[in-house]
C-alpha atoms as a PDB file:
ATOM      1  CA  UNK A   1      13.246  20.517  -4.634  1.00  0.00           C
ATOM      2  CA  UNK A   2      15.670  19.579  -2.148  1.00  0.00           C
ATOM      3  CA  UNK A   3      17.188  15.900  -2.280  1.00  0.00           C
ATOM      4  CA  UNK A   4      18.480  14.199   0.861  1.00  0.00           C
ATOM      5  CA  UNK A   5      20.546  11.172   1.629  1.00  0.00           C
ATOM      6  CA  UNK A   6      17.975   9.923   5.307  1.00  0.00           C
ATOM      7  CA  UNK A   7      20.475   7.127   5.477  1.00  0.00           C
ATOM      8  CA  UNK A   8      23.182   5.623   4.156  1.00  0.00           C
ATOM      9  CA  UNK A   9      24.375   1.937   4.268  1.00  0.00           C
ATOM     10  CA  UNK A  10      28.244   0.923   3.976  1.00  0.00           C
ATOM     11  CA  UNK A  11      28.473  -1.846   1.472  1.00  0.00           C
ATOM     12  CA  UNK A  12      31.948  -3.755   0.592  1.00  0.00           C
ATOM     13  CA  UNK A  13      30.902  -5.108  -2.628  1.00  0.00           C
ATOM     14  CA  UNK A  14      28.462  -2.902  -3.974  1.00  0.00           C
ATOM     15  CA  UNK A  15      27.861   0.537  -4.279  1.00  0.00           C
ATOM     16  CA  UNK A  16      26.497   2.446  -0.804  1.00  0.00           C
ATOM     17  CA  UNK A  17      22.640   1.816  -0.301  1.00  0.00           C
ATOM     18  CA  UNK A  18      21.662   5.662   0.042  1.00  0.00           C
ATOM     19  CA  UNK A  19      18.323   6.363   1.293  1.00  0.00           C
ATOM     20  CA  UNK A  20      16.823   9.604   0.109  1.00  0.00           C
ATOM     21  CA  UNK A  21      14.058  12.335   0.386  1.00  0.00           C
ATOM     22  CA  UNK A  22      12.712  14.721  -2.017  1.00  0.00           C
ATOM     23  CA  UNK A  23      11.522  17.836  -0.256  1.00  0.00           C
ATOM     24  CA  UNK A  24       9.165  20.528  -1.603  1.00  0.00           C
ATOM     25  CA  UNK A  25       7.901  23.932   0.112  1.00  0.00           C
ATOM     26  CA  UNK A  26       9.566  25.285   2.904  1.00  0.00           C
ATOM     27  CA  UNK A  27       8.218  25.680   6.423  1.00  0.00           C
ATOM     28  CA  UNK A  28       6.063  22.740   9.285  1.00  0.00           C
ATOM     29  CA  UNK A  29       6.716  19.185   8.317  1.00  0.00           C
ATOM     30  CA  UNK A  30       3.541  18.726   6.496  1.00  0.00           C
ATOM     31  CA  UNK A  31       2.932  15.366   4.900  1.00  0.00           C
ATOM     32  CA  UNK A  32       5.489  12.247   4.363  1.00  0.00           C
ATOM     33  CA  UNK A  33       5.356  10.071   1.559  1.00  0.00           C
ATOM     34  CA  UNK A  34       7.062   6.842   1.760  1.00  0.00           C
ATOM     35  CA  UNK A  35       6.973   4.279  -0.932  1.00  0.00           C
ATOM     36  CA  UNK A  36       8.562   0.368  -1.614  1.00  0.00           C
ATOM     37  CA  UNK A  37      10.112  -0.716   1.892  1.00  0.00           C
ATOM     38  CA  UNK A  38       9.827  -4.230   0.016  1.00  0.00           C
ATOM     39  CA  UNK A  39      11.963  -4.988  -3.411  1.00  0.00           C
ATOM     40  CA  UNK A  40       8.649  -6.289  -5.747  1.00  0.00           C
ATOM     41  CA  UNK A  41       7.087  -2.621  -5.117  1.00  0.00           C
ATOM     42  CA  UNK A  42       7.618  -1.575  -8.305  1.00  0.00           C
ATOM     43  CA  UNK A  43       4.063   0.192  -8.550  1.00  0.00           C
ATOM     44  CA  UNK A  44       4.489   1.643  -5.263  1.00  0.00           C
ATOM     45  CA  UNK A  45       8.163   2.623  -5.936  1.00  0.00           C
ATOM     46  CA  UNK A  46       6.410   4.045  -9.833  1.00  0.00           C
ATOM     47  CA  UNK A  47       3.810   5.875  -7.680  1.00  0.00           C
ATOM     48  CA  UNK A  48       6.162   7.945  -5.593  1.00  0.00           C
ATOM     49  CA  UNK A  49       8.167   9.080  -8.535  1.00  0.00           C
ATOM     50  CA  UNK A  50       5.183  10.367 -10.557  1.00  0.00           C
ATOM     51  CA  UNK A  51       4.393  12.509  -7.183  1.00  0.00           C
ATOM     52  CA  UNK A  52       7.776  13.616  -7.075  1.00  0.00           C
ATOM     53  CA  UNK A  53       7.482  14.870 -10.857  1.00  0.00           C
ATOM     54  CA  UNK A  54       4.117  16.536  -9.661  1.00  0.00           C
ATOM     55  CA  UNK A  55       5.550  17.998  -6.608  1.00  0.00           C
ATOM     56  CA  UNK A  56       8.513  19.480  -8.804  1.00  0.00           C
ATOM     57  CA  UNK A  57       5.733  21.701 -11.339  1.00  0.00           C
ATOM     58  CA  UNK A  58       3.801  22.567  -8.361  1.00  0.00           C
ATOM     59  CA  UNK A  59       6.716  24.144  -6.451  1.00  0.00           C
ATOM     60  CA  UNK A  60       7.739  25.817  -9.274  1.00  0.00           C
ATOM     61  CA  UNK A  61       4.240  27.257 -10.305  1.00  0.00           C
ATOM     62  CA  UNK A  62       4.354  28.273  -6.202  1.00  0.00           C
ATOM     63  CA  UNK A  63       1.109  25.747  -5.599  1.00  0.00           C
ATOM     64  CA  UNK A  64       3.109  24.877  -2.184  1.00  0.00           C
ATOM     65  CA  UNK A  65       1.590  26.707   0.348  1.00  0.00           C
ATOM     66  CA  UNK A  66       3.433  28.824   2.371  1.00  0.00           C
ATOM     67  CA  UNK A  67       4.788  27.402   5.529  1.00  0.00           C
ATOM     68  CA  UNK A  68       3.894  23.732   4.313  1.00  0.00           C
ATOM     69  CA  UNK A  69       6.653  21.226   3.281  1.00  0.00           C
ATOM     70  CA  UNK A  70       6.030  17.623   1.812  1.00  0.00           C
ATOM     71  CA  UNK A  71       8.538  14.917   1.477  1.00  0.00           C
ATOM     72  CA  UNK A  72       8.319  11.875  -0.652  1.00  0.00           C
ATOM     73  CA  UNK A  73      10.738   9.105  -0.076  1.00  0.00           C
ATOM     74  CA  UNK A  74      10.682   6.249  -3.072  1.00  0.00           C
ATOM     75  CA  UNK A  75      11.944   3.353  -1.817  1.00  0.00           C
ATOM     76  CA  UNK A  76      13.877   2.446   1.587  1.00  0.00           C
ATOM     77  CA  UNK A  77      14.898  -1.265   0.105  1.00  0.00           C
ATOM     78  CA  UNK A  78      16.677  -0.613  -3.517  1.00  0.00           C
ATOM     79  CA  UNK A  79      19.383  -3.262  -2.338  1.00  0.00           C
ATOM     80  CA  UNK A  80      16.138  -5.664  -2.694  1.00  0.00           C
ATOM     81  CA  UNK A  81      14.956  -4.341  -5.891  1.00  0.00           C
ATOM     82  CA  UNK A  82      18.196  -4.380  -7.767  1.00  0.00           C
ATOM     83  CA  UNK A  83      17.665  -7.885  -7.606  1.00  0.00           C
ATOM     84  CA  UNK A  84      14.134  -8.755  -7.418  1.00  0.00           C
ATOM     85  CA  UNK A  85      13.842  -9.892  -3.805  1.00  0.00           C
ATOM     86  CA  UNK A  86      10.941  -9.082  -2.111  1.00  0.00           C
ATOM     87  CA  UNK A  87      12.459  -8.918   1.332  1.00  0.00           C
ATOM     88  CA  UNK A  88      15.778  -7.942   2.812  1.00  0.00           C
ATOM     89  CA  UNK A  89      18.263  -9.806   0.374  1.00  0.00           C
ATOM     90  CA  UNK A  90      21.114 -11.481   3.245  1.00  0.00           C
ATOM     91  CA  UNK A  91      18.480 -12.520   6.140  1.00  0.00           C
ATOM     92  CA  UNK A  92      15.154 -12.476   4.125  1.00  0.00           C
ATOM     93  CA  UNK A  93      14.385  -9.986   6.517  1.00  0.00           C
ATOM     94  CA  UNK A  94      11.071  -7.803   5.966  1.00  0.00           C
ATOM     95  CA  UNK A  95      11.799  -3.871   6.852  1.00  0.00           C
ATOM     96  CA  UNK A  96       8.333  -3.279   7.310  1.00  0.00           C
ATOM     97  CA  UNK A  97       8.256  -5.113  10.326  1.00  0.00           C
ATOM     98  CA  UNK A  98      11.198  -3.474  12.223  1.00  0.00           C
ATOM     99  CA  UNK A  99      10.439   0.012  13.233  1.00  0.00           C
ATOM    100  CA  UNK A 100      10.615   2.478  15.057  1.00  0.00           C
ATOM    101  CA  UNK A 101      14.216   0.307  14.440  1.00  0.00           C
ATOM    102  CA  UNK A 102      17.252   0.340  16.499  1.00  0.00           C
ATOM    103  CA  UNK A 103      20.774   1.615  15.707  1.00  0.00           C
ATOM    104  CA  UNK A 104      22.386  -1.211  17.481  1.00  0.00           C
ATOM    105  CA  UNK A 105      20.547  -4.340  16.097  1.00  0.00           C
ATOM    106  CA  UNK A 106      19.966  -6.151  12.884  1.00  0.00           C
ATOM    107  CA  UNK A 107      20.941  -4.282   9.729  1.00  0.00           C
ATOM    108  CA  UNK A 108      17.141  -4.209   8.635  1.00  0.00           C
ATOM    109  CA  UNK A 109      16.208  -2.570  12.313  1.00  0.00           C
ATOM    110  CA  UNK A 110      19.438   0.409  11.992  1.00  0.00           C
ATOM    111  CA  UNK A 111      17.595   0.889   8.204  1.00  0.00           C
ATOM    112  CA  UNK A 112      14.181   1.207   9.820  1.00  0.00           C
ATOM    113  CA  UNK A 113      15.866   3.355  12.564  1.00  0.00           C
ATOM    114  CA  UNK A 114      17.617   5.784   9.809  1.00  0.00           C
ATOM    115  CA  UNK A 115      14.535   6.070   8.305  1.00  0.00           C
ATOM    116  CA  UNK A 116      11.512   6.510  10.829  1.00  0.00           C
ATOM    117  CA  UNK A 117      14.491   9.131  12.614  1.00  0.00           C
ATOM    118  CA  UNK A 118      13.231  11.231   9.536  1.00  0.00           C
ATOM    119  CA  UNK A 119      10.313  10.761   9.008  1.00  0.00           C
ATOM    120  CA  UNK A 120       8.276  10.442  12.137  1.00  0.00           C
ATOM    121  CA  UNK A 121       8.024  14.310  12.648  1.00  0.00           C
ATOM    122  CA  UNK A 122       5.500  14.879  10.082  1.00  0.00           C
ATOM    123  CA  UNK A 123       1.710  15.565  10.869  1.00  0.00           C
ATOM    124  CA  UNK A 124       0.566  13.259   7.858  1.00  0.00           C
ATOM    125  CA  UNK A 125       2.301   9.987   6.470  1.00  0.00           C
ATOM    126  CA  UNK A 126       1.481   8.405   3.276  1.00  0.00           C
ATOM    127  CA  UNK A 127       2.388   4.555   2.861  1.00  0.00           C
ATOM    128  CA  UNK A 128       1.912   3.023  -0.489  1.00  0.00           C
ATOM    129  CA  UNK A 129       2.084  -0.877   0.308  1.00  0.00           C
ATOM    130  CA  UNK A 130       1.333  -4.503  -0.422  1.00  0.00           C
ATOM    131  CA  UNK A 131      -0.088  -7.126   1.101  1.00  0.00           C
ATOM    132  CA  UNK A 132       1.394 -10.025   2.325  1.00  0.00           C
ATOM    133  CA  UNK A 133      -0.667 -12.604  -0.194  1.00  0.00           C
ATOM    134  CA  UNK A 134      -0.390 -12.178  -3.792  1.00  0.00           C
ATOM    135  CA  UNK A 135      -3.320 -10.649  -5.455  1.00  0.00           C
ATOM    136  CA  UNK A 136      -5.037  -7.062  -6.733  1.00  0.00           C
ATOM    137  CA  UNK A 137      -7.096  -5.450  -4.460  1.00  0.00           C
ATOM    138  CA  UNK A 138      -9.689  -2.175  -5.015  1.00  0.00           C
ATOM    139  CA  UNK A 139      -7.461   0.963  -4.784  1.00  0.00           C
ATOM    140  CA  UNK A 140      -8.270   1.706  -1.138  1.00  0.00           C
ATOM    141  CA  UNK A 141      -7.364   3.463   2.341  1.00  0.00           C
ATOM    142  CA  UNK A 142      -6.039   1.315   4.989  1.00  0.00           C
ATOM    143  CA  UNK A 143      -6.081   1.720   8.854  1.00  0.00           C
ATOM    144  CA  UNK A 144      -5.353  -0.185  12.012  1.00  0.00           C
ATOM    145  CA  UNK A 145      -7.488   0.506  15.110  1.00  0.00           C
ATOM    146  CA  UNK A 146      -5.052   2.182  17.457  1.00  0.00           C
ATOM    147  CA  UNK A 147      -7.335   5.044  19.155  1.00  0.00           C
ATOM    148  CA  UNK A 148      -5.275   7.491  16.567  1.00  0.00           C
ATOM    149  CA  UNK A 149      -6.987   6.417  13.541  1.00  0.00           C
ATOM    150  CA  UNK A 150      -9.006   9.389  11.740  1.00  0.00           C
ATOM    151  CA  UNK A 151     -11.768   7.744   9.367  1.00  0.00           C
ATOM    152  CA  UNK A 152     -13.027  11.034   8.632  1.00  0.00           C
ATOM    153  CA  UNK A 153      -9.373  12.175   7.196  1.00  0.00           C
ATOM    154  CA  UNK A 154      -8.975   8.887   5.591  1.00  0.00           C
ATOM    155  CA  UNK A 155     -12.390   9.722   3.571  1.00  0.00           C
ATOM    156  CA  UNK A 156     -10.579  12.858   2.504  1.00  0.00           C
ATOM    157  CA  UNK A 157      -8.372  10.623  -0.253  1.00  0.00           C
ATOM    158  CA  UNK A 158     -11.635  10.168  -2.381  1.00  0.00           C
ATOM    159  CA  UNK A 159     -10.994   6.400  -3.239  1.00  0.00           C
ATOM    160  CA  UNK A 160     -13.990   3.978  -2.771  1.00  0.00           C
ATOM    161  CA  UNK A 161     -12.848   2.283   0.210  1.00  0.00           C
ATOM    162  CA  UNK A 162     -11.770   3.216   4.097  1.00  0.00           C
ATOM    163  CA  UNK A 163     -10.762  -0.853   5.417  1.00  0.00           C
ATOM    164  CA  UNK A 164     -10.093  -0.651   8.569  1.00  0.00           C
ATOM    165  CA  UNK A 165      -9.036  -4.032  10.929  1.00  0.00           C
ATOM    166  CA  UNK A 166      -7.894  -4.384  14.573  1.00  0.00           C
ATOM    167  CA  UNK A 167      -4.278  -4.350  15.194  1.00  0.00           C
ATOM    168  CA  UNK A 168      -2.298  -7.304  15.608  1.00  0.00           C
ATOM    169  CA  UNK A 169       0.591  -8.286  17.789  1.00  0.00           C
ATOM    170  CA  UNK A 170       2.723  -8.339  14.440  1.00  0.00           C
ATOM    171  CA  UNK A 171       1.362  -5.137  13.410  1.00  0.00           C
ATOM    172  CA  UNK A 172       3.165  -2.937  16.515  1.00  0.00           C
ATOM    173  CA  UNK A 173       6.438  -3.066  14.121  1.00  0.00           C
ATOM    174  CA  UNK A 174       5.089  -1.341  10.920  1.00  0.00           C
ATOM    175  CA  UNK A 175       5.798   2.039   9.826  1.00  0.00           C
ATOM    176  CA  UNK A 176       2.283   2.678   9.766  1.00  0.00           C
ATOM    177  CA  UNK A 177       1.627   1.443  13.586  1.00  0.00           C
ATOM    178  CA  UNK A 178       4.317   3.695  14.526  1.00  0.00           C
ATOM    179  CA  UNK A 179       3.567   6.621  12.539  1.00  0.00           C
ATOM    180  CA  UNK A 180       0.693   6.568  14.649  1.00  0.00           C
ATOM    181  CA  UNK A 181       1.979   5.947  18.344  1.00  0.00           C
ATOM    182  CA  UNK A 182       4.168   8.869  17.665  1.00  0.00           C
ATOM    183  CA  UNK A 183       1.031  11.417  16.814  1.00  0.00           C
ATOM    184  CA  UNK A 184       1.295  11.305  13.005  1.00  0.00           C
ATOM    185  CA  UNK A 185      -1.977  10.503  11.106  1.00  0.00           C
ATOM    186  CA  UNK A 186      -1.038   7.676   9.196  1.00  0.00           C
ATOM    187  CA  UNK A 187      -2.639   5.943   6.318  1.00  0.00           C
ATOM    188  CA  UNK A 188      -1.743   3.009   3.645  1.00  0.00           C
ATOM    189  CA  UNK A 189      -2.904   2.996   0.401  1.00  0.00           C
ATOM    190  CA  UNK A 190      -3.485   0.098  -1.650  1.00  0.00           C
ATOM    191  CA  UNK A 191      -3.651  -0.313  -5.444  1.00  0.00           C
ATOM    192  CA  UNK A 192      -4.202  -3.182  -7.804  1.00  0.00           C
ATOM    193  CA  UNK A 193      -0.733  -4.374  -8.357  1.00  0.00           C
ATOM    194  CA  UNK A 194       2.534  -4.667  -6.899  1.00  0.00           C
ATOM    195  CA  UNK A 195       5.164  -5.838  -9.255  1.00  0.00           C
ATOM    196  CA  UNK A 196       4.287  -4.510 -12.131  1.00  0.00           C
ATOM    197  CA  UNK A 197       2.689  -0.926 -13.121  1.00  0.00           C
ATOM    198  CA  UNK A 198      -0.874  -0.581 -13.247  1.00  0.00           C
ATOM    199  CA  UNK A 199      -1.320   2.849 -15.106  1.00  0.00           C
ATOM    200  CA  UNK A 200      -5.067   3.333 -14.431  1.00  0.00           C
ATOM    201  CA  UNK A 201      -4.780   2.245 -10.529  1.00  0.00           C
ATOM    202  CA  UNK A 202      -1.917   4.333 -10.383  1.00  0.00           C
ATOM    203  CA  UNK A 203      -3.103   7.091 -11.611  1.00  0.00           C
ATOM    204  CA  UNK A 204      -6.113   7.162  -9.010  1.00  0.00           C
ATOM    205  CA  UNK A 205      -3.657   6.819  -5.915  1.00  0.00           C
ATOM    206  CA  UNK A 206      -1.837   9.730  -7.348  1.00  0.00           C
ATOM    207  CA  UNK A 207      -5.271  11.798  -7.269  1.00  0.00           C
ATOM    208  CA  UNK A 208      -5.996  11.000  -4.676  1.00  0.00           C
ATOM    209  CA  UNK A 209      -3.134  11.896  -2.717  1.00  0.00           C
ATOM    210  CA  UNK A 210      -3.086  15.406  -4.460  1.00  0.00           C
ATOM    211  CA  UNK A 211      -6.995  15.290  -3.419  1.00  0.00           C
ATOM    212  CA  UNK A 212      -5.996  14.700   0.352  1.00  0.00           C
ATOM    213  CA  UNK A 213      -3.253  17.214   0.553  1.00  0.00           C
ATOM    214  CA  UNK A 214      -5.265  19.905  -1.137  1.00  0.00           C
ATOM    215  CA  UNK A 215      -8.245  19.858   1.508  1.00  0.00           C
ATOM    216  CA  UNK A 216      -5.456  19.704   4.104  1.00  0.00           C
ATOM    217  CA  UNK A 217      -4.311  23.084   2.757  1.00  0.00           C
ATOM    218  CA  UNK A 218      -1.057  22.170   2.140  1.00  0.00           C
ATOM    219  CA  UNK A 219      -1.310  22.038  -1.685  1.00  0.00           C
ATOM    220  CA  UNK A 220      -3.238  24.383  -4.094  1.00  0.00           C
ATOM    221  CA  UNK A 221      -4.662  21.763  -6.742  1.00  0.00           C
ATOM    222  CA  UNK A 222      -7.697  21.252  -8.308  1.00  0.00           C
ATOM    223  CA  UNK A 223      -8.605  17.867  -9.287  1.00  0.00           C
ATOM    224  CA  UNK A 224     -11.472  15.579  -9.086  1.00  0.00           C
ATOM    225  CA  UNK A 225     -12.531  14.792  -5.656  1.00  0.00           C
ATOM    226  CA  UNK A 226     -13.172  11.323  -6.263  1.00  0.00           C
ATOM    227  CA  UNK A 227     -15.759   8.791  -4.325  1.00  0.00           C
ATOM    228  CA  UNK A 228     -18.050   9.473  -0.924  1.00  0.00           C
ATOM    229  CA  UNK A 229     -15.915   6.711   0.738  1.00  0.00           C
ATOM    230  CA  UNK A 230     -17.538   3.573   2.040  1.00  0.00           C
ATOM    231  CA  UNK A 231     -15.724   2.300   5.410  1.00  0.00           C
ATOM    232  CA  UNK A 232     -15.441  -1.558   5.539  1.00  0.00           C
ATOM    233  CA  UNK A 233     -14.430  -3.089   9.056  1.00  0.00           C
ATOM    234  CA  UNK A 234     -12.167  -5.993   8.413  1.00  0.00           C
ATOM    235  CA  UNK A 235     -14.261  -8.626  10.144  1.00  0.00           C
ATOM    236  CA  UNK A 236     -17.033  -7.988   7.471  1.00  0.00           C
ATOM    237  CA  UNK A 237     -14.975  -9.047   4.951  1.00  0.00           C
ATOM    238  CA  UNK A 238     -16.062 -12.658   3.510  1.00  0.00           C
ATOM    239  CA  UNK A 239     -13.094 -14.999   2.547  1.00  0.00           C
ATOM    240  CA  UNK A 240     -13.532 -17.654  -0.445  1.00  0.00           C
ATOM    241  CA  UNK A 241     -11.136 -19.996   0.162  1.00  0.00           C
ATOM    242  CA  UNK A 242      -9.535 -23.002  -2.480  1.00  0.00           C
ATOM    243  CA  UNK A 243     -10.298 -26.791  -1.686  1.00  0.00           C
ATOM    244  CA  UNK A 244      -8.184 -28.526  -4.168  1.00  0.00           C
ATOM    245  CA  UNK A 245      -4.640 -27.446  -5.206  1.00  0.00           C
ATOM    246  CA  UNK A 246      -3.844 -26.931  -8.880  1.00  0.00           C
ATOM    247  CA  UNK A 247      -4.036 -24.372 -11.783  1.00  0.00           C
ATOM    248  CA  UNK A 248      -6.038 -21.068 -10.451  1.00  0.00           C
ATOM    249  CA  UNK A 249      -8.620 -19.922 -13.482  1.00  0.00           C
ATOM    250  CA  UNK A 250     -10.261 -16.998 -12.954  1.00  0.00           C
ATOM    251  CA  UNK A 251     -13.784 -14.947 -13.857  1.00  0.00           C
ATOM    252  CA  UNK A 252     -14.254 -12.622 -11.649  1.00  0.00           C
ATOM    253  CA  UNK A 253     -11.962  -9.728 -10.932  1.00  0.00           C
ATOM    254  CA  UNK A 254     -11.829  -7.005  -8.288  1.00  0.00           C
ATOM    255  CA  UNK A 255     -14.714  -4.335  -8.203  1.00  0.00           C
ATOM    256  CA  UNK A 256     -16.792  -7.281  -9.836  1.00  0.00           C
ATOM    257  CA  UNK A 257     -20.406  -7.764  -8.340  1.00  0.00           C
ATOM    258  CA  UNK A 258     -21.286 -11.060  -7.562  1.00  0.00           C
ATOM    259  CA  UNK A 259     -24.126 -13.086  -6.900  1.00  0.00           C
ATOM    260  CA  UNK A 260     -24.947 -16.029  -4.478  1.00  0.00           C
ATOM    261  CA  UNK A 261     -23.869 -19.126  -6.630  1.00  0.00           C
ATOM    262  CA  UNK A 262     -21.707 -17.305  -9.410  1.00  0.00           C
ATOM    263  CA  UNK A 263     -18.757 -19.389 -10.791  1.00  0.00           C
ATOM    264  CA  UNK A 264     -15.745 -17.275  -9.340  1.00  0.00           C
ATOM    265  CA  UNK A 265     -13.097 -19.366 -10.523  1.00  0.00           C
ATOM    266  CA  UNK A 266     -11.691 -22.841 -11.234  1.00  0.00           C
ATOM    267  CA  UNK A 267      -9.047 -25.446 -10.290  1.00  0.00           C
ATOM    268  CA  UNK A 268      -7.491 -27.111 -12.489  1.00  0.00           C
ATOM    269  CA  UNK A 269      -5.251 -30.833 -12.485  1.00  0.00           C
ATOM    270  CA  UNK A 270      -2.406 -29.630 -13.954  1.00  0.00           C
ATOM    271  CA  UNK A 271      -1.588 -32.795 -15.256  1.00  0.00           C
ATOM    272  CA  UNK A 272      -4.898 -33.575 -17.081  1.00  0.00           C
ATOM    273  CA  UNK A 273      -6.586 -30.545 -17.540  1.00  0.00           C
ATOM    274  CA  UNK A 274      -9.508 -31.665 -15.285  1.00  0.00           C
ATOM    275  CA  UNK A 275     -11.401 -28.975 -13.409  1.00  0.00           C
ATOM    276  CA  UNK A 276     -11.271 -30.449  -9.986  1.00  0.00           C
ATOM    277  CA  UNK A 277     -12.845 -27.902  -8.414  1.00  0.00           C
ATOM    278  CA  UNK A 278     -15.287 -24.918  -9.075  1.00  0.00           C
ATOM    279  CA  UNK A 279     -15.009 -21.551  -6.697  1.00  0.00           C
ATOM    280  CA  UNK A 280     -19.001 -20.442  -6.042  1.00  0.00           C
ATOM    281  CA  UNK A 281     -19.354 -17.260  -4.426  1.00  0.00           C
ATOM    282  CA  UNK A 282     -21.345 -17.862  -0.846  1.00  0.00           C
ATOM    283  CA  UNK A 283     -23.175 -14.335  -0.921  1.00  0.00           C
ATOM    284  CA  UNK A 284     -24.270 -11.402  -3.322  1.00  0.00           C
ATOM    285  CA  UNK A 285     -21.337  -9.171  -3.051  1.00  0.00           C
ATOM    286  CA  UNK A 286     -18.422  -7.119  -4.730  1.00  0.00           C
ATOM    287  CA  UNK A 287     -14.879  -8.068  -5.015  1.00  0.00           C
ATOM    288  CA  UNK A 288     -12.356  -6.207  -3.056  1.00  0.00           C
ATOM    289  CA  UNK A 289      -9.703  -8.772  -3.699  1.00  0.00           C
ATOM    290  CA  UNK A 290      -8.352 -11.955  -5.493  1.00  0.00           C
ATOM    291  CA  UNK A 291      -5.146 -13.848  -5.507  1.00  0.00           C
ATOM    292  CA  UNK A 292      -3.303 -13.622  -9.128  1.00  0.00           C
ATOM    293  CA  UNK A 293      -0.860 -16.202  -8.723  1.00  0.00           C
ATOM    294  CA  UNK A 294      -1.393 -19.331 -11.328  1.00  0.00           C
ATOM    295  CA  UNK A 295      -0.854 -22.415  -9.068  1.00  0.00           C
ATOM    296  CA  UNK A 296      -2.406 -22.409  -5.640  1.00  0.00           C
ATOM    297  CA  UNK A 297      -2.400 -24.767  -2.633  1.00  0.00           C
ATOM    298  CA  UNK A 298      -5.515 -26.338  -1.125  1.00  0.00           C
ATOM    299  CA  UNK A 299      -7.433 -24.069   1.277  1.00  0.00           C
ATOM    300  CA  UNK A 300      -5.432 -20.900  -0.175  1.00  0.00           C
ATOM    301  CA  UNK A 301      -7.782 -17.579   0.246  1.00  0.00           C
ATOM    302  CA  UNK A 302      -8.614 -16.434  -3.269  1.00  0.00           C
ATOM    303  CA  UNK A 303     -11.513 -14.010  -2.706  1.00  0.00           C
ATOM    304  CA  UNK A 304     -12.458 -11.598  -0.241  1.00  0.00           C
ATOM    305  CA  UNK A 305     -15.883 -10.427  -1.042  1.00  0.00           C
ATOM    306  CA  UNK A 306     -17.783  -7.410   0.360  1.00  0.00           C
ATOM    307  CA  UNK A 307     -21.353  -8.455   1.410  1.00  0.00           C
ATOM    308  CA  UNK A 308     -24.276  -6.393  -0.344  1.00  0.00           C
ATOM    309  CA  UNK A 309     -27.524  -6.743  -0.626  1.00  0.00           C
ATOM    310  CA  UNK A 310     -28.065  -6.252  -3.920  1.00  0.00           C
ATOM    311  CA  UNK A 311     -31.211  -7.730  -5.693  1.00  0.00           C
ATOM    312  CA  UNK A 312     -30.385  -6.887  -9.511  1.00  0.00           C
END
């Protein structure tokens, strides 16, 4: 294992932000790992160092194929995380929307630049990232429509899911966008938490990364293959939305199937304890996602459902 410092931020109160990469194998830039660019990512941030622990027995045990290097890079934001901050902690700046960065601009866009400097060489990149509501998805394979997407290589990561959405204007500034316009087959992977550790969640986006690399041939690793994965387009998705505000009680949880009429939740006066309003699910379906936050506003999305056509 090789440690490297991909960039390094002057600081006159605090310690020097240092960026850094573990590298494993020797030879083409392989795969790229890149974990919490945001400072709640703790399970993304967990994620990367499990891999890194993994990466460390496999080199040694000479599972590494030769000529094939991977790099996993935990967190570009620990300035953010050292204090709980979900985005950049002077400007409330979000890193994941300033790349491919610039040297000479904000300090968020010369981070970006440090960072996509190194990593945007590599033939595969690996995001593990959140979303920008609050809630617990199905672990899952994310891609924008660029005309570089791979669905095929996407199915190789075994999880249940391939979402894939069109691109939006704000999207042209993420890593993974730019992975992309610069030839590297790039994919986000989501799991069902973000600040705090899932175990079980975890644990699958870990096998499934090993899963990927191994039919890339850039690994030796034997594991469980996982799912045939189904490939949802992101219009198809059906959102259940809130319309009172007020204490958010939930039933049904991600991976849940659901009927046409099912109670999916409640909302609740906070104040008297009423239930002021009663969340019915508008289709048979399955649960990809759900807001987890307690309080909600009126006309907040709390469910994205996956249509089926299930009859049992």
């Amino acid at each position: 294992m090789e440690e490297r410092i991909l960039f390094e931020l002057n600081s006159v109160y605090r310690d020097n932000m240092r960026i850094k990469g573990y590298s494993f194998g020797e030879g083409d830039n392989s795969a790229c790992i890149v974990g919490a660019t945001r400072g709640n990512e703790v399970q993304q941030l967990y994620i990367c160092s499990q891999l890194i622990s993994i990466f460390k027995q496999l080199e040694h045990n000479g599972k590494i194929k030769y000529g094939k290097s991977v790099m996993v890079v935990p967190t570009i934001n620990s300035y953010s995380m050292n204090i709980g901050k979900r985005f950049w902690s002077t400007d409330n700046t979000d890193i994941n929307r300033m790349f491919p960065g610039y040297y000479l601009g904000e300090t968020t866009q010369r981070i970006a630049a440090g960072v996509f400097e190194n990593v945007n060489s590599y033939e595969y990149g690996i995001q593990f990232t959140s979303f920008y509501m609050q809630g617990d998805f199905i672990p899952h394979v994310r891609m924008m429509k660029t005309g570089f997407e791979s669905i095929e290589l996407a199915k190789d990561f075994g999880l249940p899911y391939v979402f894939r959405r069109d691109a939006k204007p704000y999207d042209t500034t993420t890593l993974n966008y730019n992975w992309q316009i610069w030839e590297t087959k790039a994919f986000s992977i989501y799991t069902n938490a973000t600040d705090s550790i899932d175990i079980t969640s975890a644990r699958e986006a870990i096998n499934a990364v090993l899963s990927f690399l191994n039919k890339r041939g850039i690994i030796d690793y034997k594991c469980h293959e996982g799912y045939i994965s189904q490939l949802i387009e992101g219009n198809a998705l059906v959102n259940v939305k809130s319309a009172t505000a007020g204490v958010f009680i939930r039933y049904a949880n991600v991976d849940s199937r659901v009927k046409k009429g099912n109670v999916l939740a409640e909302i609740m006066d906070p104040y008297t304890g009423e239930a002021t309003d009663k969340i019915i699910a508008p289709l048979n379906g399955i649960v990809f996602f759900h807001a987890n936050q307690p309080v909600i506003y009126s006309q907040t999305p709390l469910f994205r459902i996956i249509p089926t056509d299930d009859l049992i």
